[in-house]
N, C-alpha and C. Protein backbone atom coordinates (compact mmCIF):
# COMPACT_ATOMS: atom_id res chain seq x y z
N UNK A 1 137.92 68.79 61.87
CA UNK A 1 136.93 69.00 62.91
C UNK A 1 136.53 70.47 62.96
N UNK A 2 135.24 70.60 63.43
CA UNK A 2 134.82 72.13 63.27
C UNK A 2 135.36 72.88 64.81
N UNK A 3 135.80 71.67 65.75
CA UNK A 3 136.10 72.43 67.17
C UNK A 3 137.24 71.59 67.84
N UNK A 4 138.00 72.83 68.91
CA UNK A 4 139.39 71.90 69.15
C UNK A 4 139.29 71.12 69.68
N UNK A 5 140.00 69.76 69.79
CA UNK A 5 140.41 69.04 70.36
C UNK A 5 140.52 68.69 71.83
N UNK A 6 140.19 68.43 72.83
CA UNK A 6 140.51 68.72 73.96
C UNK A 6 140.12 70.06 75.08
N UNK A 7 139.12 70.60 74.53
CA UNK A 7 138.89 71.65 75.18
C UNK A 7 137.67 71.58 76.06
N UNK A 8 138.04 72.10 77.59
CA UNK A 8 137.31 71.20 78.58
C UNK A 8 135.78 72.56 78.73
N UNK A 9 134.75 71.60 78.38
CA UNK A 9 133.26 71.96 78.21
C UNK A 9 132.50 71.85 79.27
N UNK A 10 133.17 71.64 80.80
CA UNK A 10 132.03 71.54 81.80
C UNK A 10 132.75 72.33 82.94
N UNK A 11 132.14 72.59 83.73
CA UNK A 11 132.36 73.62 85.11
C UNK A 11 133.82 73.12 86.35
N UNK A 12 134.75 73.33 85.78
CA UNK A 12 135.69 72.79 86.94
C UNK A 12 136.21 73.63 88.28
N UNK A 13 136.10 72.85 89.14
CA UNK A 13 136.41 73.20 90.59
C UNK A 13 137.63 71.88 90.52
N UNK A 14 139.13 73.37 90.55
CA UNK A 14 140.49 72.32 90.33
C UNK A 14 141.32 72.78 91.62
N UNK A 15 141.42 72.05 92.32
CA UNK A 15 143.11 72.09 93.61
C UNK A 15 143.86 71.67 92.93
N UNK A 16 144.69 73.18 92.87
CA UNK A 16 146.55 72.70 92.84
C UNK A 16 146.78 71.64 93.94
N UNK A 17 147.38 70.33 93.90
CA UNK A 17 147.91 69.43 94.73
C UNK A 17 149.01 68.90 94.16
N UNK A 18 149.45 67.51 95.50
CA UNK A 18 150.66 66.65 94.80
C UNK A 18 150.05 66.14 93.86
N UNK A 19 150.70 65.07 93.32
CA UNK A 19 150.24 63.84 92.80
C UNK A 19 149.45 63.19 93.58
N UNK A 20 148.31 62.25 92.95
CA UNK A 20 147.89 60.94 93.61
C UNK A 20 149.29 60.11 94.38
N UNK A 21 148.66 59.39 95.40
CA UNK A 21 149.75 58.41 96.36
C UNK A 21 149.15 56.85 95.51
N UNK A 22 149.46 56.46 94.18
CA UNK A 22 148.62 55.27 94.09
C UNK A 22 149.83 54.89 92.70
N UNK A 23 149.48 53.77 92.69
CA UNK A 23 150.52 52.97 92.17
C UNK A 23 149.50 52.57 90.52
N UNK A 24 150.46 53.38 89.50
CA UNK A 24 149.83 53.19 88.52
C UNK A 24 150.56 52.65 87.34
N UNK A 25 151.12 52.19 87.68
CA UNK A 25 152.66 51.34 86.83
C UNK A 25 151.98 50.59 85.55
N UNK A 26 151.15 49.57 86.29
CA UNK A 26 149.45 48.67 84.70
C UNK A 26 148.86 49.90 83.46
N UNK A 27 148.73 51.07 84.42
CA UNK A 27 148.36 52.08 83.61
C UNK A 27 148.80 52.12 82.43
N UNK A 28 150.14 52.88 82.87
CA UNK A 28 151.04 53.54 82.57
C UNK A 28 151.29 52.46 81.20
N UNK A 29 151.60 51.46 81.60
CA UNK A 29 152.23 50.17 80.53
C UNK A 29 151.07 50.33 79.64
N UNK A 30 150.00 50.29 79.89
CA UNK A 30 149.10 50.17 78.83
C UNK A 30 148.90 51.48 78.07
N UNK A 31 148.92 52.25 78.72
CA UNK A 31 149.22 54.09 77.93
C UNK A 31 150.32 54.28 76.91
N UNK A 32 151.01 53.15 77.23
CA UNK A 32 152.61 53.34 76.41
C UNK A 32 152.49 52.57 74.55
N UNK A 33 151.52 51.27 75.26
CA UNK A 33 151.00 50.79 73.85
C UNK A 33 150.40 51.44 73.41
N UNK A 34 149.45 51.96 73.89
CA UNK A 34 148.44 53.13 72.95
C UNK A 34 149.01 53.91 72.10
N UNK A 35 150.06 54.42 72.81
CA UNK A 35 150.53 55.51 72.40
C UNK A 35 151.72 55.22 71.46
N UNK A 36 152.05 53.77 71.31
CA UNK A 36 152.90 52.89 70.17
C UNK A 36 152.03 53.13 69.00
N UNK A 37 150.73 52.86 69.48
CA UNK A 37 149.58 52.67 68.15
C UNK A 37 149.41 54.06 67.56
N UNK A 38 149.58 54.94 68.55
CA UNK A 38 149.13 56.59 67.81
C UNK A 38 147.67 56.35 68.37
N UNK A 39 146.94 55.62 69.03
CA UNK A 39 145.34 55.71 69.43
C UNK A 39 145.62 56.53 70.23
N UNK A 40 146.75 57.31 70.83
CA UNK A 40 146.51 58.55 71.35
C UNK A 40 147.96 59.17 71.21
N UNK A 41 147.81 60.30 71.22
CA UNK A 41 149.45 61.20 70.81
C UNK A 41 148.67 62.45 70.58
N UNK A 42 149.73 62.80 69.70
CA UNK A 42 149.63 64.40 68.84
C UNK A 42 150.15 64.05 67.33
N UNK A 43 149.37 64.36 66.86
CA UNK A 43 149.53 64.76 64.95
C UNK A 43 149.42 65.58 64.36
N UNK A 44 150.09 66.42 63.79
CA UNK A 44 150.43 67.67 63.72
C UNK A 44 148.97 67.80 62.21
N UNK A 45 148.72 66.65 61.45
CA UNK A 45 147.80 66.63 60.56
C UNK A 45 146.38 66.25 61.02
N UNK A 46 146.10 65.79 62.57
CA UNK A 46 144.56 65.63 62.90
C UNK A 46 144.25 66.46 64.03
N UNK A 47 142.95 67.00 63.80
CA UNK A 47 142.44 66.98 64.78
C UNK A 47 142.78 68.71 65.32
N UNK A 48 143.85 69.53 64.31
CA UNK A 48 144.09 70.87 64.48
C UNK A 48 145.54 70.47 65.52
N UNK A 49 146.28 69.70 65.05
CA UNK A 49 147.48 69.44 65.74
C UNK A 49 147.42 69.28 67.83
N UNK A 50 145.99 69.47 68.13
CA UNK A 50 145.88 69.10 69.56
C UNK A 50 145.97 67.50 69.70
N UNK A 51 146.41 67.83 70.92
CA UNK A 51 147.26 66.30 71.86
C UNK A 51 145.59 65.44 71.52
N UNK A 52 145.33 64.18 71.86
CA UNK A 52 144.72 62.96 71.71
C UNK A 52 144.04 61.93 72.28
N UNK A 53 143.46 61.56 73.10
CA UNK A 53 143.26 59.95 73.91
C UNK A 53 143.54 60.44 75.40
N UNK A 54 142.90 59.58 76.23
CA UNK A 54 143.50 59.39 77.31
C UNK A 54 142.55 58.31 78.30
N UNK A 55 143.16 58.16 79.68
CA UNK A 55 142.50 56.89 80.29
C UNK A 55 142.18 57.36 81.56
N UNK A 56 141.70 56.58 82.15
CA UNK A 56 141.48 56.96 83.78
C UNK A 56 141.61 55.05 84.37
N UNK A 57 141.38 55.27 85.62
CA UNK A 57 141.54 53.86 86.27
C UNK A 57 140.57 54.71 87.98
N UNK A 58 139.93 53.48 88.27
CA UNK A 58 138.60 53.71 89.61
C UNK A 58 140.10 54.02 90.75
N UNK A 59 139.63 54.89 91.74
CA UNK A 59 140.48 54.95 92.81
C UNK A 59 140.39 53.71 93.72
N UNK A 60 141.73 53.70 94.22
CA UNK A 60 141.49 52.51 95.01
C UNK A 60 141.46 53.02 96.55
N UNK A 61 141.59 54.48 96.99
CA UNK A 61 140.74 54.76 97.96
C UNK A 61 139.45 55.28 97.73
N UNK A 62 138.62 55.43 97.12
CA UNK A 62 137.74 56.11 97.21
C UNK A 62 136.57 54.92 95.92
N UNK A 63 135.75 54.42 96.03
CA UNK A 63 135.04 53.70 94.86
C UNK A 63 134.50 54.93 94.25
N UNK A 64 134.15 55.92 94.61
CA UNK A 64 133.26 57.54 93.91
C UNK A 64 134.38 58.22 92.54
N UNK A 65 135.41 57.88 93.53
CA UNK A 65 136.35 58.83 92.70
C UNK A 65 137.55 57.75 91.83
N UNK A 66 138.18 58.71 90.54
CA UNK A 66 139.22 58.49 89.90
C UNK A 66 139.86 58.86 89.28
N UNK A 67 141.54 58.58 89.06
CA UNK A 67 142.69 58.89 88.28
C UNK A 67 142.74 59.03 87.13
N UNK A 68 142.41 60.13 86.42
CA UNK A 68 142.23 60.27 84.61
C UNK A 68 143.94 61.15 84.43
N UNK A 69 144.28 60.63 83.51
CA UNK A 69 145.59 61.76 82.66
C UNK A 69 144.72 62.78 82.56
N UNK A 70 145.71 63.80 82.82
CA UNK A 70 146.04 65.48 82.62
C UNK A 70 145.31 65.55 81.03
N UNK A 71 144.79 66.64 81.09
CA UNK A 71 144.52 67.96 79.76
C UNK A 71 145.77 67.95 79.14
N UNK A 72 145.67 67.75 77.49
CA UNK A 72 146.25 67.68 77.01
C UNK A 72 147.94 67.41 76.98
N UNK A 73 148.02 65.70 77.45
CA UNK A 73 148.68 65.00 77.54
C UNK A 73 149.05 64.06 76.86
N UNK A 74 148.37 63.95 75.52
CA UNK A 74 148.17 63.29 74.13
C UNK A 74 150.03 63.03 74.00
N UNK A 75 150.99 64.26 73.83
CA UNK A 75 152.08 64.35 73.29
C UNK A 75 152.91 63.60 73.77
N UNK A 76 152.82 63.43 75.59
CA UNK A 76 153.65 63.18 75.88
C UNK A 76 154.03 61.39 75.72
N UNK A 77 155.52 61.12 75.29
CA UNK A 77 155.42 59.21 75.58
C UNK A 77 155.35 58.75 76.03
N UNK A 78 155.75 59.23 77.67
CA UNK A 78 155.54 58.21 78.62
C UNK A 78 155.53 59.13 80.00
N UNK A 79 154.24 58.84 80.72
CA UNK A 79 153.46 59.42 81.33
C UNK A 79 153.94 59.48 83.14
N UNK A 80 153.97 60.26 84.07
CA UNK A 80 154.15 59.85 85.15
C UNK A 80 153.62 60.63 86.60
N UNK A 81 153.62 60.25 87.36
CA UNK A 81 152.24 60.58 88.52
C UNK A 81 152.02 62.23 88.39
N UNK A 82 153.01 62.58 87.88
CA UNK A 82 152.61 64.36 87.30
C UNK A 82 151.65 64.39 86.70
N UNK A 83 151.19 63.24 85.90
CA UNK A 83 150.18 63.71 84.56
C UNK A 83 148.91 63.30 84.71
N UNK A 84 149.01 62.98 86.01
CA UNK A 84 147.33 62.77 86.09
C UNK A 84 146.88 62.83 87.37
N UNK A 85 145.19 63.28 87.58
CA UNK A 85 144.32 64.04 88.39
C UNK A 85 143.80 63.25 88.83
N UNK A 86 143.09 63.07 90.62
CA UNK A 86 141.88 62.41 91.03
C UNK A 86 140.80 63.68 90.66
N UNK A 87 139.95 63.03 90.06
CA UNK A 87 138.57 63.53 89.89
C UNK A 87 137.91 62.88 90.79
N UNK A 88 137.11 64.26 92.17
CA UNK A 88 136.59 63.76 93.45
C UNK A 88 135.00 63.42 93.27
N UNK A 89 134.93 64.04 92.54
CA UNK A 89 132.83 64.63 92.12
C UNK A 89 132.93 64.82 90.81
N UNK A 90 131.66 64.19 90.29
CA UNK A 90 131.00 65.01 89.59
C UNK A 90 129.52 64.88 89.72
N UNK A 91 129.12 66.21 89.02
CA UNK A 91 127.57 66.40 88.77
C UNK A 91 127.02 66.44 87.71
N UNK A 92 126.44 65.91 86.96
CA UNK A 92 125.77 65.79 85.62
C UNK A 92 125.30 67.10 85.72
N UNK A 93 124.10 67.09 86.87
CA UNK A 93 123.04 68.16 86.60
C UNK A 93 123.67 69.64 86.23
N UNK A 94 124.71 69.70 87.25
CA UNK A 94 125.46 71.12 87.44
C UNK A 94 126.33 70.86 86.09
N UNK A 95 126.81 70.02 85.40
CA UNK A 95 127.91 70.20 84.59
C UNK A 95 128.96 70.63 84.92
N UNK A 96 129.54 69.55 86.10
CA UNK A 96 130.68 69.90 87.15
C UNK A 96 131.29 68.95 87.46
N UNK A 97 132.44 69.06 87.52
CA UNK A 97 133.75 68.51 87.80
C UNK A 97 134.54 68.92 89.01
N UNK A 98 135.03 68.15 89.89
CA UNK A 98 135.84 68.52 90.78
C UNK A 98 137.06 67.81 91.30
N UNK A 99 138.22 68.35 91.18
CA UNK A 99 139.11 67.17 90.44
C UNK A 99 140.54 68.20 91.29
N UNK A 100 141.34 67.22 91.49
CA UNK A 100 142.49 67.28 92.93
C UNK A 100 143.88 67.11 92.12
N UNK A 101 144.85 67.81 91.59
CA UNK A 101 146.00 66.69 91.78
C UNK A 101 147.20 68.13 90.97
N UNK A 102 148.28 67.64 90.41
CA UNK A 102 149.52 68.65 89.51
C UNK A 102 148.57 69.26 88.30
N UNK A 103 147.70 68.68 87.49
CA UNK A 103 147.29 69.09 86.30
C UNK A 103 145.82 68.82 86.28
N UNK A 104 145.06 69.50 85.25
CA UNK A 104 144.10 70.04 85.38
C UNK A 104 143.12 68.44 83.93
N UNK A 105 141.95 67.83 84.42
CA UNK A 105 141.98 66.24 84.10
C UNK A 105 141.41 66.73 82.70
N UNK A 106 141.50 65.56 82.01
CA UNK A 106 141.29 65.31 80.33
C UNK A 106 139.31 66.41 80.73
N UNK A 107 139.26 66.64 79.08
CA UNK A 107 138.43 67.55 79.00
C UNK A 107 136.98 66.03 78.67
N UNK A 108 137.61 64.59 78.86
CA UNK A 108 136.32 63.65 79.05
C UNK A 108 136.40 63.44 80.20
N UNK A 109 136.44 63.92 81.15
CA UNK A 109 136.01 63.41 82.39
C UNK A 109 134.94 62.99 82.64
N UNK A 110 133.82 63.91 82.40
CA UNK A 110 132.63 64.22 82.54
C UNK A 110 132.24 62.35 82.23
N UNK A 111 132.63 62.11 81.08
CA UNK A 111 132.12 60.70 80.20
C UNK A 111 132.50 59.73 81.31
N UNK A 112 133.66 59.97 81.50
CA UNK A 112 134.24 58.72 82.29
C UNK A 112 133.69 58.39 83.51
N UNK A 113 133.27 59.73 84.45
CA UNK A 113 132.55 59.47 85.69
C UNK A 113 131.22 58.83 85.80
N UNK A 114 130.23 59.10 84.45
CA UNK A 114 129.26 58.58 84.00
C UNK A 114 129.21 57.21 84.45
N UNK A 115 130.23 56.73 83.71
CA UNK A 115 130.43 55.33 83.48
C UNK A 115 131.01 54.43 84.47
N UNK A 116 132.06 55.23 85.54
CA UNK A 116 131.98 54.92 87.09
C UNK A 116 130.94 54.41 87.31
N UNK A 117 130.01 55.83 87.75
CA UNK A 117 128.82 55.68 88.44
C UNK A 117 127.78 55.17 88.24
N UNK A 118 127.44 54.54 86.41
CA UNK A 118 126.30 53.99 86.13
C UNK A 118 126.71 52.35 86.64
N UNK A 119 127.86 52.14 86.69
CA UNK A 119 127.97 50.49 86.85
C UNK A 119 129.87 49.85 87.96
N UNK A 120 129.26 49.71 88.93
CA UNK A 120 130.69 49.57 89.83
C UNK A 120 131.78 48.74 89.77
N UNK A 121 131.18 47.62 88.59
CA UNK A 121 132.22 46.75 88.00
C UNK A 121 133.22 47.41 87.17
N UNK A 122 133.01 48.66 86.75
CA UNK A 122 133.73 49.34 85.69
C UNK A 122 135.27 49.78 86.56
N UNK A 123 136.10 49.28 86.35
CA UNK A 123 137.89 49.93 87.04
C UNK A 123 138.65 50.66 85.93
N UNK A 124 138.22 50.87 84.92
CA UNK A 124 139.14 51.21 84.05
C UNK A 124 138.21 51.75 82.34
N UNK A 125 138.74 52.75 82.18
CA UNK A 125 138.22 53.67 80.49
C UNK A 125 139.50 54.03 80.25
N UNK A 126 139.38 53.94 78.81
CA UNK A 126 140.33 54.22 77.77
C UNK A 126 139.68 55.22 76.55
N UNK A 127 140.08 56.18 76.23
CA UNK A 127 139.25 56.24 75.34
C UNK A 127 140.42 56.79 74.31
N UNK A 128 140.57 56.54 72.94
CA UNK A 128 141.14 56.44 71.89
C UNK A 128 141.03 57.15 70.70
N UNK A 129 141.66 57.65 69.79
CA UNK A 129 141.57 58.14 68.56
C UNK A 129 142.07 57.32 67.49
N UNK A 130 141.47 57.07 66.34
CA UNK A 130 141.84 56.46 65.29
C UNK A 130 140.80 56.52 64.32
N UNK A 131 141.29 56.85 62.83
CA UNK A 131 140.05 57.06 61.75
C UNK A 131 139.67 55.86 61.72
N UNK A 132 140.43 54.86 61.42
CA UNK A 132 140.26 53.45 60.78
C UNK A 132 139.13 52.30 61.60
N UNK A 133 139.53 52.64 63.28
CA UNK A 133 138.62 51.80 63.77
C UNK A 133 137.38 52.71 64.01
N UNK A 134 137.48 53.88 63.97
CA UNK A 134 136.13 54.49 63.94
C UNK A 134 135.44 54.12 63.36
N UNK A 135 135.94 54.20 61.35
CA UNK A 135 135.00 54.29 60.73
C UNK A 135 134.72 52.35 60.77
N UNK A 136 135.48 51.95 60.65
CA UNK A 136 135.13 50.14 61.67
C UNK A 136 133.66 49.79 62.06
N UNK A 137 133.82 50.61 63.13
CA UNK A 137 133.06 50.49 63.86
C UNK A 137 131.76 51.13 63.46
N UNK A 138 131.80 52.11 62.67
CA UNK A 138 130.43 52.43 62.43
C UNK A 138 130.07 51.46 61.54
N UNK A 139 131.28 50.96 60.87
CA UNK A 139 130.38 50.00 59.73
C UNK A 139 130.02 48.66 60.17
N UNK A 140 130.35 48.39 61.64
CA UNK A 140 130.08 46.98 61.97
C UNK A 140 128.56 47.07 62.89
N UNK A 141 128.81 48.59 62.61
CA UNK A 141 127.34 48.60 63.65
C UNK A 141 127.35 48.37 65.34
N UNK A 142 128.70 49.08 65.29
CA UNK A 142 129.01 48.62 66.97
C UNK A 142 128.50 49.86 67.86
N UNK A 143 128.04 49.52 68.95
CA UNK A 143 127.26 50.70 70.11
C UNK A 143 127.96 52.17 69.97
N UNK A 144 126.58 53.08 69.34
CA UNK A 144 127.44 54.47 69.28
C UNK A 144 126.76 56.08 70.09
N UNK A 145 126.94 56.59 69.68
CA UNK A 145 126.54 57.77 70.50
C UNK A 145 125.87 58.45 69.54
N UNK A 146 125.08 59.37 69.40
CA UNK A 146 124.24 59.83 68.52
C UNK A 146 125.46 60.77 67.81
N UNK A 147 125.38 61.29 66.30
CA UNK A 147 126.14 61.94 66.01
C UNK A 147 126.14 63.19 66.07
N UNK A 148 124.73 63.73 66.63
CA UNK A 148 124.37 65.24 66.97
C UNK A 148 125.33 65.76 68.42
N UNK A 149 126.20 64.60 69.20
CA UNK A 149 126.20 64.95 70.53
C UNK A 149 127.93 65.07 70.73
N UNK A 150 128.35 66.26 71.23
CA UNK A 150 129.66 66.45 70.67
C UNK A 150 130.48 66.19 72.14
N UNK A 151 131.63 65.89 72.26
CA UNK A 151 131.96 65.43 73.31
C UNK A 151 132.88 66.24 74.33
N UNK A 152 132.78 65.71 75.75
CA UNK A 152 133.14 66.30 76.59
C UNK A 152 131.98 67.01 77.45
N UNK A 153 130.44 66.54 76.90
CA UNK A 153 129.38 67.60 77.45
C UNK A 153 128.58 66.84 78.11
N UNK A 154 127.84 67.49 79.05
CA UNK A 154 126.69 66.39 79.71
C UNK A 154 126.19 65.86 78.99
N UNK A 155 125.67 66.01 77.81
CA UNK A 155 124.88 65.28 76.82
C UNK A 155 125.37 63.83 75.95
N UNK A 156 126.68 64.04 76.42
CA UNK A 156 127.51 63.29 75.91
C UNK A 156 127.63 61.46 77.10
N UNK A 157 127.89 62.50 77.95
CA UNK A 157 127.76 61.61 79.33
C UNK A 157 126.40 61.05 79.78
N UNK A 158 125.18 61.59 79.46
CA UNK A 158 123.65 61.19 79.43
C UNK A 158 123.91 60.04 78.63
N UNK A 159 124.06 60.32 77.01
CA UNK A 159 124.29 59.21 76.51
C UNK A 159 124.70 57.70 76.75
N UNK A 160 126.08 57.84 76.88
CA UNK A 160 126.76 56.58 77.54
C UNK A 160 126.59 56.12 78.51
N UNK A 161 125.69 57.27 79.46
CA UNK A 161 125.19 56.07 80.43
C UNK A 161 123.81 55.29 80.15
N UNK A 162 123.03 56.09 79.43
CA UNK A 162 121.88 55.48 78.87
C UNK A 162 122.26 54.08 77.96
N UNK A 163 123.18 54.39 77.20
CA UNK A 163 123.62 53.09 76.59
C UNK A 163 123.88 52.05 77.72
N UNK A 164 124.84 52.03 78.45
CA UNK A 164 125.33 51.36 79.49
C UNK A 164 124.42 50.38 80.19
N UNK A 165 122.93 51.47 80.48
CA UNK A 165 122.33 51.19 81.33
C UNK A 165 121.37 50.02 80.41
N UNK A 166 121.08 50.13 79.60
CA UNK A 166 120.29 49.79 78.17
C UNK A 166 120.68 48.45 77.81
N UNK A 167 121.74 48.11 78.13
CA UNK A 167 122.59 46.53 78.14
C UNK A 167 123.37 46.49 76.80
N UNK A 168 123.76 47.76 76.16
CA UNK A 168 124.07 47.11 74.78
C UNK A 168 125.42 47.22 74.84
N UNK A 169 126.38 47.56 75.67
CA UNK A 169 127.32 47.64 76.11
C UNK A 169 127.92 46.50 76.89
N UNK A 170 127.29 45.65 77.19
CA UNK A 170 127.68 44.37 77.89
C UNK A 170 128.38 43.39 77.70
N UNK A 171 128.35 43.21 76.54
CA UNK A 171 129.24 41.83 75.83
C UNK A 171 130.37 42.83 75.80
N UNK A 172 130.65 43.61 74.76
CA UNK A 172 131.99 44.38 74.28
C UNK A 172 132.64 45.17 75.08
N UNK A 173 132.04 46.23 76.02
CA UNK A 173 132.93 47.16 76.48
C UNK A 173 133.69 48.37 75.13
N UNK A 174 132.69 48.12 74.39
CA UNK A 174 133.44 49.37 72.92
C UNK A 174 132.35 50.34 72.63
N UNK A 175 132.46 51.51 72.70
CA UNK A 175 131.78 52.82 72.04
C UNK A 175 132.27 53.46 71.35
N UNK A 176 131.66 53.70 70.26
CA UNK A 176 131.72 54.79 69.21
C UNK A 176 131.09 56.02 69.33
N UNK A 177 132.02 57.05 69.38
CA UNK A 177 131.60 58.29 69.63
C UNK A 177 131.53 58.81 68.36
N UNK A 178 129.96 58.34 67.58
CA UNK A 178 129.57 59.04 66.25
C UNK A 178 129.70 60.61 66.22
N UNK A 179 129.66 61.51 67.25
CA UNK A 179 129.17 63.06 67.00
C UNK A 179 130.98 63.57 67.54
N UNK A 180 131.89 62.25 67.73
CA UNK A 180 132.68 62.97 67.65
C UNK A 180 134.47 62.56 67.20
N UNK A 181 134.97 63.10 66.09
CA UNK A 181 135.36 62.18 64.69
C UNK A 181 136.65 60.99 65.49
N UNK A 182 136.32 60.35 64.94
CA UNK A 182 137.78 59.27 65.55
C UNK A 182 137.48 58.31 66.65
N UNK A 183 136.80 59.13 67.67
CA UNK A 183 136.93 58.65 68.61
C UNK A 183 136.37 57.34 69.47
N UNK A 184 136.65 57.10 70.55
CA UNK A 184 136.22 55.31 70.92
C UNK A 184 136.69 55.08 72.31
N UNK A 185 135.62 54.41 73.14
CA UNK A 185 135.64 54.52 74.41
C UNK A 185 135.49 52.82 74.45
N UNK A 186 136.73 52.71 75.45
CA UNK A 186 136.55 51.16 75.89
C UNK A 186 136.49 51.03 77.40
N UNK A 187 136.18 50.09 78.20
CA UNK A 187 135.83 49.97 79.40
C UNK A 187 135.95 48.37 79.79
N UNK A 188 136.46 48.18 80.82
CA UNK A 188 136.28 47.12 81.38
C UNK A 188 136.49 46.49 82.91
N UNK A 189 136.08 45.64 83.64
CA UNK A 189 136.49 45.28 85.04
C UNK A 189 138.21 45.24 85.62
N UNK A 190 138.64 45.29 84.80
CA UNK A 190 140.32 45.69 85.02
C UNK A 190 141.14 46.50 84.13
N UNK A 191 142.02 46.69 84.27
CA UNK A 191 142.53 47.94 83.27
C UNK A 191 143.07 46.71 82.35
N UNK A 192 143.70 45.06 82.67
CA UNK A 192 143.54 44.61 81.55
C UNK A 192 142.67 44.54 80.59
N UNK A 193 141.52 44.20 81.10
CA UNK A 193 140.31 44.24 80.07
C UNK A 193 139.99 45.41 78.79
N UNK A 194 140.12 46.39 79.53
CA UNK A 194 139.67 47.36 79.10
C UNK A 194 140.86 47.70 78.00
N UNK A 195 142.07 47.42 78.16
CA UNK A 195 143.45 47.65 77.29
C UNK A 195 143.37 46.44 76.17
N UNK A 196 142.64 45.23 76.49
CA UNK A 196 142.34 44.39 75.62
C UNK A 196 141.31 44.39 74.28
N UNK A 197 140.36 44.84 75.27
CA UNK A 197 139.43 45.50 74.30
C UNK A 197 139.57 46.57 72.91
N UNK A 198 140.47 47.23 73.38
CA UNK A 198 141.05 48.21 72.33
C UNK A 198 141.90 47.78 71.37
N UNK A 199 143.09 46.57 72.01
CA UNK A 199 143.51 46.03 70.80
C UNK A 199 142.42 44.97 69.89
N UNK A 200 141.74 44.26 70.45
CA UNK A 200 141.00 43.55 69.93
C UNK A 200 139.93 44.35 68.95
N UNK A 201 139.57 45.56 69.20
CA UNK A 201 139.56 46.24 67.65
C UNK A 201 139.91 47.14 66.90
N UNK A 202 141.50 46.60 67.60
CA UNK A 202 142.48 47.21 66.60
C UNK A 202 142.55 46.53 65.28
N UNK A 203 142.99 45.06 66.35
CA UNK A 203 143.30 44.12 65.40
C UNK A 203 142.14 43.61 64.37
N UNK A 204 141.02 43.52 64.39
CA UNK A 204 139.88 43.58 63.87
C UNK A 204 139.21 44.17 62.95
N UNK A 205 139.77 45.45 62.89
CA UNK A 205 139.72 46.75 61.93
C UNK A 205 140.67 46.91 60.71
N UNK A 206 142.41 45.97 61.47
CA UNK A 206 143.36 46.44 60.19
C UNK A 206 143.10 44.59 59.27
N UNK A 207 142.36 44.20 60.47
CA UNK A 207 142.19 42.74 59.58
C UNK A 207 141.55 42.89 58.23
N UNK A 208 141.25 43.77 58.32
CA UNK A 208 140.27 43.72 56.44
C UNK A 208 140.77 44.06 55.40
């Protein structure tokens, strides 16, 4: 990659706080498979050895706001209310983030709130690293992001909601982030869904 990994590209307004008060145990279980798969970790051979992946889930006080894992939290195996942030706001226009909790939220936030806010059925993003279903996916021709548009940026987040909004995202719940290498955004009405989705092209990808 020509740029690191994880490095957060939009305007943050961060409170030191506790943890979230919210029960994320479904999360957590599904973060743990991921992170069985390597669709998110640290590899000392990709990516410039920075941490990997991460998820969020919709608050269940707030429908505006939500719980994404901590900045560079790729490494760790198994995750706990330390490692992740309510993100209260954001602003496209401003390229702003405003986000509450022990650690400072994944450098996709920006993407994820998008995708909150373009559609309220959405409870749950995952988003993933892996060469294999990337390049998958570009070859199946599955919904992608332009490859000029590098991630973590408003432009990035324009995107996916334009897709979103566009309907081509409807059946699958899967994005390919062409402009940015590996990567893959899944989404769905429950954090099962959305954890399903990812294996389903897992499994789909090593099927060939």
């Amino acid at each position: 990659m020509n740029e690191k990994e994880g490095v957060i590209k939009y305007r943050l307004e961060f409170e030191l706080a506790d943890p979230v008060n919210e029960n994320l145990q479904q999360l957590n279980a599904w973060r743990s498979i991921l992170y069985g798969l390597q669709l998110i970790g640290q590899v000392a051979a990709r990516y410039g050895g920075y941490g990997y992946g991460n998820l969020s889930v919709r608050s269940a006080g707030e429908t505006s706001s939500f719980i994404i894992s901590g900045s560079q939290t790729g490494y760790i195996p198994e995750l706990n209310q330390t490692h992740y942030v309510l993100v209260e706001h954001c602003d496209l226009e401003k390229n702003q983030v405003a986000a509450r909790g022990p650690i400072q939220p994944s450098s996709e936030a920006l993407t994820h709130s998008m995708l909150y806010q373009s559609d309220s059925s959405i409870q749950c993003v995952m988003h993933v690293h892996d060469p294999v279903l990337w390049q998958y996916g570009l070859k199946e021709d599955l919904p992608r992001t332009d490859e000029s548009i590098s991630y973590g940026t408003a432009e990035m987040a324009t995107e996916v909601t334009h897709l979103l909004k566009s309907g081509a995202l409807r059946n699958n719940g899967t994005l390919i982030m062409a402009g940015h290498e590996d990567g893959i955004l899944c989404f769905g009405d429950s954090i099962d869904q959305a954890g399903q989705r990812v294996l389903r092209l897992w499994t789909q990808a090593l099927s060939i």
